[in-house]
PDB file of N, CA and C in Angstrom:
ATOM      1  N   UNK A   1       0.822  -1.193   0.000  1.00  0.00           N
ATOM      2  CA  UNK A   1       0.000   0.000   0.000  1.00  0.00           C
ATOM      3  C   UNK A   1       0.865   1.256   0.000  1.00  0.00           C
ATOM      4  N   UNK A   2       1.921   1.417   0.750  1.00  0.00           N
ATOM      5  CA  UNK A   2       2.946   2.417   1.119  1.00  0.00           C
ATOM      6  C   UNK A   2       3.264   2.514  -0.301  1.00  0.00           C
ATOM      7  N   UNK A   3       3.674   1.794  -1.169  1.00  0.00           N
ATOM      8  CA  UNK A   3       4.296   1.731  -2.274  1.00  0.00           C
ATOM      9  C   UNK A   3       3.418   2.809  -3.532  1.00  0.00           C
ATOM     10  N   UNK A   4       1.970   2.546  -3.485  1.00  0.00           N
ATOM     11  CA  UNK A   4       0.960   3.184  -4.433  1.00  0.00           C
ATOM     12  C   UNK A   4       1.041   4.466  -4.053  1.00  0.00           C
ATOM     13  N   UNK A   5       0.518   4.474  -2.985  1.00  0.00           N
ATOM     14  CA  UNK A   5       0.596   5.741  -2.249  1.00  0.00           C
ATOM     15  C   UNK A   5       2.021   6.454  -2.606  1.00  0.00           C
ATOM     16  N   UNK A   6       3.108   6.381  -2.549  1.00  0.00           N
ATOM     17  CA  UNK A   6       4.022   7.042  -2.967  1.00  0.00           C
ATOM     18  C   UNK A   6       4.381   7.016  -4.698  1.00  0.00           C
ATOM     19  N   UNK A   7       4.118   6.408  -5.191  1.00  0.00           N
ATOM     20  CA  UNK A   7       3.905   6.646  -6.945  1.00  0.00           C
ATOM     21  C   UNK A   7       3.310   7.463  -7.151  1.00  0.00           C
ATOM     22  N   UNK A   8       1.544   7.477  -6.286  1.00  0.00           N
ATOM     23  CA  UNK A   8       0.661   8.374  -6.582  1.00  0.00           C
ATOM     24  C   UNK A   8       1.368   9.746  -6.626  1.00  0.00           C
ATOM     25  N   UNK A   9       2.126   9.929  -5.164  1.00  0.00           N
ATOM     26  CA  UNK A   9       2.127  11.466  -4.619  1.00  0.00           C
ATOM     27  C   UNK A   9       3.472  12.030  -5.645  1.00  0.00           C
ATOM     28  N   UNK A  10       4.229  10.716  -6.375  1.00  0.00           N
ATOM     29  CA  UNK A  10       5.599  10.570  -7.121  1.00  0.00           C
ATOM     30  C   UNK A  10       4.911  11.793  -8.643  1.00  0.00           C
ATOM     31  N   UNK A  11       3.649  11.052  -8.565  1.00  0.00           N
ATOM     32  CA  UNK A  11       3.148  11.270  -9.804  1.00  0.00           C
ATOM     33  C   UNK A  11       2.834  13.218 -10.068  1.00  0.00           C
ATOM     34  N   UNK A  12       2.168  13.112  -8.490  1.00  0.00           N
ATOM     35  CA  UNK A  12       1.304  14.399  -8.607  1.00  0.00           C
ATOM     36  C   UNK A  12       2.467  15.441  -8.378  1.00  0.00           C
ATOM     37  N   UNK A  13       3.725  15.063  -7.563  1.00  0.00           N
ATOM     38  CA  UNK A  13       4.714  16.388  -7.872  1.00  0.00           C
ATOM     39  C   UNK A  13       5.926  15.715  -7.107  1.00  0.00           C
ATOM     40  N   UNK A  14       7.436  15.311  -7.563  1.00  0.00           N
ATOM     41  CA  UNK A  14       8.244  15.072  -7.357  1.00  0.00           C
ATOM     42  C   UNK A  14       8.136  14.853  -5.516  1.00  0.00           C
ATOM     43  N   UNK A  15       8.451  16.202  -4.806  1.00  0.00           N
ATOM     44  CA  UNK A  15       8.497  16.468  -3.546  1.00  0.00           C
ATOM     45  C   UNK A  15       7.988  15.636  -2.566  1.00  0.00           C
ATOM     46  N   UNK A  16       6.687  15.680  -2.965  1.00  0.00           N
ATOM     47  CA  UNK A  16       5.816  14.936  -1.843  1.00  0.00           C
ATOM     48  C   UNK A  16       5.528  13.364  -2.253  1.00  0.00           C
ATOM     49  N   UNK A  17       6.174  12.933  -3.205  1.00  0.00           N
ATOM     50  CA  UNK A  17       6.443  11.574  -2.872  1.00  0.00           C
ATOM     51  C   UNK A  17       7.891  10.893  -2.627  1.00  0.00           C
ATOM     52  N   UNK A  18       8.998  11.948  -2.838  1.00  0.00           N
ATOM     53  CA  UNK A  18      10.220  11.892  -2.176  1.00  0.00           C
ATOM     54  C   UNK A  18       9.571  11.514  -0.365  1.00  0.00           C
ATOM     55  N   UNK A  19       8.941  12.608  -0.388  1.00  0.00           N
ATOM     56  CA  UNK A  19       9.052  13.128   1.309  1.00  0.00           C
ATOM     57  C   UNK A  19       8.099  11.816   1.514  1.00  0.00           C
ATOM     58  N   UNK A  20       7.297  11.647   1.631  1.00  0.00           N
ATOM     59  CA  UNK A  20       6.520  10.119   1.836  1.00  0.00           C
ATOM     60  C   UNK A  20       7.071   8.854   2.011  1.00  0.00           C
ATOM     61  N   UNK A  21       8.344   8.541   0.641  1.00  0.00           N
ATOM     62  CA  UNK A  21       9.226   7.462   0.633  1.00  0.00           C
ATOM     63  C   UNK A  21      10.064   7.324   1.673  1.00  0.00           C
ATOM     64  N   UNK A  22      10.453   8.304   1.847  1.00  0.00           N
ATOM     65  CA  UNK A  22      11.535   9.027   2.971  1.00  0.00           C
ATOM     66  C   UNK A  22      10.329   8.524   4.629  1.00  0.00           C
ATOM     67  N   UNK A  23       9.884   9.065   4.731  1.00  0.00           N
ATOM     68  CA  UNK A  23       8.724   8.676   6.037  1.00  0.00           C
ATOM     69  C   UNK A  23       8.198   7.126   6.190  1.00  0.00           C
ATOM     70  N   UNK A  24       8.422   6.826   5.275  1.00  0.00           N
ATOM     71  CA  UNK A  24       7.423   5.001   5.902  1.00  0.00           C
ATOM     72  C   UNK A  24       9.352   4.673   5.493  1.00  0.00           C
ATOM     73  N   UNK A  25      10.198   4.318   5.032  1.00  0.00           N
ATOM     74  CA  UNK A  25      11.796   4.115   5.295  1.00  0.00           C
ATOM     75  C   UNK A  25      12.063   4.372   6.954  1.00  0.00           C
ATOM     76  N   UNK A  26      11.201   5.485   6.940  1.00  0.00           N
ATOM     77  CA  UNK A  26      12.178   5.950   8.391  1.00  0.00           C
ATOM     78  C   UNK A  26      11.230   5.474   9.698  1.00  0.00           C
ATOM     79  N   UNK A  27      10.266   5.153   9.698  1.00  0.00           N
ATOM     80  CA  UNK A  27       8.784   5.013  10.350  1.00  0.00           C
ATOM     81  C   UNK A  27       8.865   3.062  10.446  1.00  0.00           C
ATOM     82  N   UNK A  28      10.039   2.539   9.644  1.00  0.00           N
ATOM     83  CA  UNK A  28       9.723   0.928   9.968  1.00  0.00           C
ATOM     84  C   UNK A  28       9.698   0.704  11.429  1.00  0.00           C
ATOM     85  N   UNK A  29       8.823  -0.083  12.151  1.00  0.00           N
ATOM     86  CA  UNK A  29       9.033  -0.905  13.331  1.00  0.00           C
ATOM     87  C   UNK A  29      10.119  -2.127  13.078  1.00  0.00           C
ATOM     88  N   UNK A  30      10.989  -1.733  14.097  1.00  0.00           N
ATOM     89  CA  UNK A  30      12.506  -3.081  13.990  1.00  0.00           C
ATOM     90  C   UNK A  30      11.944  -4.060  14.760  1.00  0.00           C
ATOM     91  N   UNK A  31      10.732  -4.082  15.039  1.00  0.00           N
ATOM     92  CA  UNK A  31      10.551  -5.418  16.036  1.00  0.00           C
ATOM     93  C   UNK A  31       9.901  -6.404  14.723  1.00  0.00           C
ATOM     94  N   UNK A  32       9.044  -5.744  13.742  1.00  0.00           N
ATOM     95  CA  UNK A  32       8.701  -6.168  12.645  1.00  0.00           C
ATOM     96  C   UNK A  32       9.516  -6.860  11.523  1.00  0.00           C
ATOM     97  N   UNK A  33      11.008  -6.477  11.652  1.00  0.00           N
ATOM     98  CA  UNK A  33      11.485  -6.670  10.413  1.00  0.00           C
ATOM     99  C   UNK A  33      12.531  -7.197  11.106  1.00  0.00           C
ATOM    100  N   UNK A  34      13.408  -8.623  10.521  1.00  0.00           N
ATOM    101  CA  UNK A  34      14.433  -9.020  10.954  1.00  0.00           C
ATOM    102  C   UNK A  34      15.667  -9.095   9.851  1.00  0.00           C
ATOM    103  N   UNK A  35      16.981  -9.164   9.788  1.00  0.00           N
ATOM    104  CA  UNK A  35      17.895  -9.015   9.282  1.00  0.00           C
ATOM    105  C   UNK A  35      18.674 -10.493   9.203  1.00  0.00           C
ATOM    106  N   UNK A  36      18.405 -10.926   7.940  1.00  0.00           N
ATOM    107  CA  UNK A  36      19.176 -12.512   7.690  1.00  0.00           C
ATOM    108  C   UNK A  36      20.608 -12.433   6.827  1.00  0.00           C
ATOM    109  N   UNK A  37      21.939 -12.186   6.678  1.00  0.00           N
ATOM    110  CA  UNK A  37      22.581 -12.372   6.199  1.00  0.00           C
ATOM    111  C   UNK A  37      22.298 -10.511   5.867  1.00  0.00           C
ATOM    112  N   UNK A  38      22.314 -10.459   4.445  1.00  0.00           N
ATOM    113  CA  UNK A  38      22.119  -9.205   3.919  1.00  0.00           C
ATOM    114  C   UNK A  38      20.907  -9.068   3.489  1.00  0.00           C
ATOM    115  N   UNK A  39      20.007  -9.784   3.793  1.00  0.00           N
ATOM    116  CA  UNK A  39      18.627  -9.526   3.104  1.00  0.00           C
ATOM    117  C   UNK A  39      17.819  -8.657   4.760  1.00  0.00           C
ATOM    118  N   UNK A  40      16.639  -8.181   4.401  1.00  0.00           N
ATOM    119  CA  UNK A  40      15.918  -7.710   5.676  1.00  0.00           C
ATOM    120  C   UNK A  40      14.511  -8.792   5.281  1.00  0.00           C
ATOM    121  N   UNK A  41      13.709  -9.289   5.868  1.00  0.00           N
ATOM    122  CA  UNK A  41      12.394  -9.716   5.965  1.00  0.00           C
ATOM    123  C   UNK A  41      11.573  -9.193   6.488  1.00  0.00           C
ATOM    124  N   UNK A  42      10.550  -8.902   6.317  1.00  0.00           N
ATOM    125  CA  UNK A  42       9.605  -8.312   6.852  1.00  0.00           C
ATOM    126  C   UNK A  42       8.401  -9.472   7.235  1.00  0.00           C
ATOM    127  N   UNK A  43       8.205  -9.108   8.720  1.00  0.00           N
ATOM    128  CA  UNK A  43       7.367 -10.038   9.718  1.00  0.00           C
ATOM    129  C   UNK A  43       6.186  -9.376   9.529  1.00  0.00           C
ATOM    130  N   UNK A  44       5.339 -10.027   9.070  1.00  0.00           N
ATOM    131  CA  UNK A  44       3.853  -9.633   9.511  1.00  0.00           C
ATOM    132  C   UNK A  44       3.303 -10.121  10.694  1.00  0.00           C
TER     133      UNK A  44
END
């Protein structure tokens, strides 16, 4: 969903889907996501 949502905002003007991409990147929960080798997984 994060992903559309930032194409969309990609679409409607550079900025605000920079700044969006940038916010759910920075907004991950680390209890959610674990780190195997070099890959990351994401826990639902």
């Amino acid at each position: 969903m994060e992903f559309w949502i930032s194409v969309l905002l990609t679409i409607l003007g550079y900025l605000p889907g920079v700044l969006y991409a940038a916010y759910v990147i920075c907004s991950v929960d680390p209890d959610r996501v674990r780190r195997r080798d070099d890959d990351y997984i994401y826990v639902a």
